[in-house]
N, C-alpha and C. Protein backbone atom coordinates (compact mmCIF):
# COMPACT_ATOMS: atom_id res chain seq x y z
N UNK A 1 3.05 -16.71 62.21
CA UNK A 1 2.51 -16.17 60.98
C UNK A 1 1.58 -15.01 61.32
N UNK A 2 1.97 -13.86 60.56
CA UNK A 2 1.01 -12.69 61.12
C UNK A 2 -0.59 -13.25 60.31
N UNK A 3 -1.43 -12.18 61.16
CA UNK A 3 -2.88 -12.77 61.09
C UNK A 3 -3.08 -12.32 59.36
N UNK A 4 -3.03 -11.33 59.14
CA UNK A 4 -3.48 -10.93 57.66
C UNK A 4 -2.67 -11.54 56.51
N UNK A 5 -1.55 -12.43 56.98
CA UNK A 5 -1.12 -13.26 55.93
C UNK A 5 -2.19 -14.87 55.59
N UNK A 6 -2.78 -14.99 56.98
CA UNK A 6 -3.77 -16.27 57.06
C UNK A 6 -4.91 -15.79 56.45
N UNK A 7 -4.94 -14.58 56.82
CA UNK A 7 -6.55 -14.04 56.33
C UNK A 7 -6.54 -14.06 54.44
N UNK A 8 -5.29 -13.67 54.14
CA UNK A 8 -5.70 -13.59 52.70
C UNK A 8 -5.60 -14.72 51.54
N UNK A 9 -5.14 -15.74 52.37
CA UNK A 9 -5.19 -17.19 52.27
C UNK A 9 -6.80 -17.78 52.26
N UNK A 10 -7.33 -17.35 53.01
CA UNK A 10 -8.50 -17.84 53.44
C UNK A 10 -9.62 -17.38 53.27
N UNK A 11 -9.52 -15.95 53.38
CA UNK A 11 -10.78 -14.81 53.19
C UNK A 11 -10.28 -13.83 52.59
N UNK A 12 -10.87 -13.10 51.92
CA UNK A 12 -10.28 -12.06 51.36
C UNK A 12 -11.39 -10.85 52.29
N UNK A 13 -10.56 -10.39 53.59
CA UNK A 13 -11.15 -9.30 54.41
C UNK A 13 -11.77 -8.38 53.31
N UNK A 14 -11.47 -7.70 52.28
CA UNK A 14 -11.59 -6.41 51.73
C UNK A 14 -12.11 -6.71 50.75
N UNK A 15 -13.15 -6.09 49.80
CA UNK A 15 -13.48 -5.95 48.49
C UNK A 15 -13.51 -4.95 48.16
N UNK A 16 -12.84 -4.68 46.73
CA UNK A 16 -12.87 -3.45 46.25
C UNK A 16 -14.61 -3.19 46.03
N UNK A 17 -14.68 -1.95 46.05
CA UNK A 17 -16.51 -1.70 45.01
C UNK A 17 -16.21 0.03 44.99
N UNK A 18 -17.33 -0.21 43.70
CA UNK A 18 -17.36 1.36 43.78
C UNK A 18 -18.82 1.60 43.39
N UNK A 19 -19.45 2.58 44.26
CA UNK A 19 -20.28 3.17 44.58
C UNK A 19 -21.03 3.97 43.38
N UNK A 20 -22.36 4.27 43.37
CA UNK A 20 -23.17 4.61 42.73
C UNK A 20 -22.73 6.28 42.47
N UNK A 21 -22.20 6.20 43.15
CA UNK A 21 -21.53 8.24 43.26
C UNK A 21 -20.19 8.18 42.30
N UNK A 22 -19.83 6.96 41.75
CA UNK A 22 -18.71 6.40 41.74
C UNK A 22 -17.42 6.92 42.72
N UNK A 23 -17.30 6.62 43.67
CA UNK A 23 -16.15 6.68 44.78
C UNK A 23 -15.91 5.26 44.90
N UNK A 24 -14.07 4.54 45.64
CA UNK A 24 -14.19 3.69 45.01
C UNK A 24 -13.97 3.47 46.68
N UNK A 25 -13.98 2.48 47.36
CA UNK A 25 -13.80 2.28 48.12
C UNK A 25 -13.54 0.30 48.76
N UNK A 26 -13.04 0.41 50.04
CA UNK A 26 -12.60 -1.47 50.65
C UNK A 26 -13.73 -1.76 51.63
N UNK A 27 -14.80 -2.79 51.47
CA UNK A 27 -15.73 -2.66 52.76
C UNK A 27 -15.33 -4.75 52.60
N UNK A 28 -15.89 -4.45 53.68
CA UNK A 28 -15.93 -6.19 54.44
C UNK A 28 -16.96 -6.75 53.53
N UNK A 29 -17.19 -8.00 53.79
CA UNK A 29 -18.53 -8.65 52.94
C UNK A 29 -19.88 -8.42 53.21
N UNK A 30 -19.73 -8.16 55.21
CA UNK A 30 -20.86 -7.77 55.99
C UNK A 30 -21.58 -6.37 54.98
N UNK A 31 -20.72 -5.44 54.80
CA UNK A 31 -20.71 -4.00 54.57
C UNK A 31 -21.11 -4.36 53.17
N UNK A 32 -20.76 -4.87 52.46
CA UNK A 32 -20.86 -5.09 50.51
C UNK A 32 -22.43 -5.07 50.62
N UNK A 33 -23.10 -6.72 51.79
CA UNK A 33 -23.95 -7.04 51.40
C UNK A 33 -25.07 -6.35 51.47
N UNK A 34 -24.87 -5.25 52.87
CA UNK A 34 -25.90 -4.04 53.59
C UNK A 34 -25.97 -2.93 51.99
N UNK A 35 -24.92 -3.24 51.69
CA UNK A 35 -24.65 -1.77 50.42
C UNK A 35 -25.38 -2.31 49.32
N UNK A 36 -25.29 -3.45 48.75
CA UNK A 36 -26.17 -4.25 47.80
C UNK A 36 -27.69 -4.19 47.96
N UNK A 37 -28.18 -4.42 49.02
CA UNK A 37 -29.52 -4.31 49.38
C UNK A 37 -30.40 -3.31 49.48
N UNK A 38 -29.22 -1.88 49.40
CA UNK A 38 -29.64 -0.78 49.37
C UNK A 38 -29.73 -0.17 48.20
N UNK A 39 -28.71 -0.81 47.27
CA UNK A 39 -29.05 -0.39 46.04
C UNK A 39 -28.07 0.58 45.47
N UNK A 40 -26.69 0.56 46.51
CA UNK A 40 -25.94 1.77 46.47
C UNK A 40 -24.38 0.91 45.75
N UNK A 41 -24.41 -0.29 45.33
CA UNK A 41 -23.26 -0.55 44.87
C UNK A 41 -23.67 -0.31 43.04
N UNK A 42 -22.07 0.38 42.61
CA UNK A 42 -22.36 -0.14 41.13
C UNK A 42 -21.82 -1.30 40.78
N UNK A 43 -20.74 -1.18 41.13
CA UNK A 43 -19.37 -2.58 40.75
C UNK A 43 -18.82 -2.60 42.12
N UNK A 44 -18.23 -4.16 42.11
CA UNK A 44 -17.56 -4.97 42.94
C UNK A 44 -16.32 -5.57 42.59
N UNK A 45 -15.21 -6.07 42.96
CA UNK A 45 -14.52 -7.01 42.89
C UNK A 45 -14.68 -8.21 43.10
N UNK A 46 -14.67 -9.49 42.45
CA UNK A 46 -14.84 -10.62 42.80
C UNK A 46 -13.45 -11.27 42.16
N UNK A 47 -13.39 -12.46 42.59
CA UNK A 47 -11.69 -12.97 41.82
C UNK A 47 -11.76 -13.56 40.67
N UNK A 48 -12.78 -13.41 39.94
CA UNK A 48 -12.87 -13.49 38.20
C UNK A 48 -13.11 -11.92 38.19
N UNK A 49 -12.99 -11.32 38.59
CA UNK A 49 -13.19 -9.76 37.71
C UNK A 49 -14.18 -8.99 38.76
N UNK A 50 -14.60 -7.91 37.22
CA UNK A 50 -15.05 -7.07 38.41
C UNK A 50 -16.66 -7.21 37.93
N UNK A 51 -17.86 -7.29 38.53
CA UNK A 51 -19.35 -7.80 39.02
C UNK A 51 -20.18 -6.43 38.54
N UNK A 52 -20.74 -6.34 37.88
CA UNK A 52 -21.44 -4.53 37.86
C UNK A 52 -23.08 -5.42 38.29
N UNK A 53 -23.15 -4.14 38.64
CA UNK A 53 -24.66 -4.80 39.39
C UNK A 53 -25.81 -4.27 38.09
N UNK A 54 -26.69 -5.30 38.39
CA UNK A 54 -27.82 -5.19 37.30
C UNK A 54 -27.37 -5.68 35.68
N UNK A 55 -26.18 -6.08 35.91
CA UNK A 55 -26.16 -6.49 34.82
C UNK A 55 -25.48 -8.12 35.12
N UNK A 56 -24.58 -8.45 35.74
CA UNK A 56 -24.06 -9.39 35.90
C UNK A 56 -24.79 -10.60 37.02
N UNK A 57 -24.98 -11.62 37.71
CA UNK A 57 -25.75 -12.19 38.73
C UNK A 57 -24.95 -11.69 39.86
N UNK A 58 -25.89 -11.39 41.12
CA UNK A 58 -25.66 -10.97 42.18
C UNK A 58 -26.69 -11.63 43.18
N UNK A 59 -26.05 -12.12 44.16
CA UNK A 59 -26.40 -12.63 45.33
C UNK A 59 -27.38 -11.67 46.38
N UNK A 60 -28.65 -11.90 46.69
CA UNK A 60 -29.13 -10.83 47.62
C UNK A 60 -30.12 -11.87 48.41
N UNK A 61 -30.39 -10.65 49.22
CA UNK A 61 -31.77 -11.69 50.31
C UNK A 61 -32.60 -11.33 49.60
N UNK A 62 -33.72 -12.45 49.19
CA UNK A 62 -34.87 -12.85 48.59
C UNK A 62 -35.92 -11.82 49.17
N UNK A 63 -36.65 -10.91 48.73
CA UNK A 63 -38.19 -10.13 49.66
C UNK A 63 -38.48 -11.07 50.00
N UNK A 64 -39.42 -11.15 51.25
CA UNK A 64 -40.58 -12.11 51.66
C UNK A 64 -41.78 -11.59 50.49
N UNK A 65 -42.60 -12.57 50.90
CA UNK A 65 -44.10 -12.24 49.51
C UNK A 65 -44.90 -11.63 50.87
N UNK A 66 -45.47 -11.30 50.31
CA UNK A 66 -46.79 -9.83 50.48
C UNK A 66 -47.56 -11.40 51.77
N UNK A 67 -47.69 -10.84 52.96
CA UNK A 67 -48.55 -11.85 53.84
C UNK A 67 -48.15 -12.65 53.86
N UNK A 68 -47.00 -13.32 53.48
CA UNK A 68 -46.42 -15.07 53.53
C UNK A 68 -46.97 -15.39 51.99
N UNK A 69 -47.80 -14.54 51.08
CA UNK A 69 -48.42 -16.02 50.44
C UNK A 69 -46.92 -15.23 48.46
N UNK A 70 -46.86 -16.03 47.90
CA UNK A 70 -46.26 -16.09 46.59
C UNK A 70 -47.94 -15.53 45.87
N UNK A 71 -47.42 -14.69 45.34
CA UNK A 71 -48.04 -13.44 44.40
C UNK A 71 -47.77 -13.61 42.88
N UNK A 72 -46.61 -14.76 42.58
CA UNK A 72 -46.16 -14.58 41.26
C UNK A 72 -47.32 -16.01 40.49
N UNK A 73 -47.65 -16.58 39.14
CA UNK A 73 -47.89 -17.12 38.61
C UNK A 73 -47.93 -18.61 39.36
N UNK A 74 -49.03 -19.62 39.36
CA UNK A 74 -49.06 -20.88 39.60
C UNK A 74 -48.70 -21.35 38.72
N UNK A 75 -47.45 -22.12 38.38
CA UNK A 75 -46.92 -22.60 37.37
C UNK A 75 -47.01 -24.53 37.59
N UNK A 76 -47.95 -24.43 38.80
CA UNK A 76 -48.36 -26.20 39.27
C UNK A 76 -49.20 -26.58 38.23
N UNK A 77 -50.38 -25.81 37.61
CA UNK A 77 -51.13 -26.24 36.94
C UNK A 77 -51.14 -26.66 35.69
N UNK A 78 -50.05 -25.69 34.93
CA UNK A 78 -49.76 -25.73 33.90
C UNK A 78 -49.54 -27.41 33.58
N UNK A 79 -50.43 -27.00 32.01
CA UNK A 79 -50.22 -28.54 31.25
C UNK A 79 -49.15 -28.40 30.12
N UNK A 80 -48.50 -29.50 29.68
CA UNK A 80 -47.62 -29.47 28.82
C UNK A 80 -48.12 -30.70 27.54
């Protein structure tokens, strides 16, 4: 069995996306995710459709908080 018949069984090597320039282009997942983080994807392919960023949920690495410490609201205290 050639390899890219297993691969598309299993992984889908390629995602379509197209770029903030809109150019449309095939990058790996490695490549999607570097492009996401940068801020340079508009839309993606996913296998329900196609993902536009900022509007739809998208997967990214979390910032660290400022010094280790969480900066956002103590929501421990809160009474109900």
């Amino acid at each position: 069995m050639p390899e890219h018949a297993f691969l598309s069984k299993t992984e889908r090597p390629y995602i379509d996306v197209i770029l903030n320039d809109g150019t449309y282009h095939h990058f790996t997942p490695r490549v999607l995710n570097v492009l996401l983080e940068s801020r340079r994807v508009h839309k993606f392919k996913r296998s329900a459709g196609w993902a536009t960023v900022g509007v739809d949920p998208v997967r990214t690495k979390k910032v660290a908080p400022v010094n280790g410490r969480f900066s956002g609201p103590d929501r421990r205290m809160t009474t109900h």
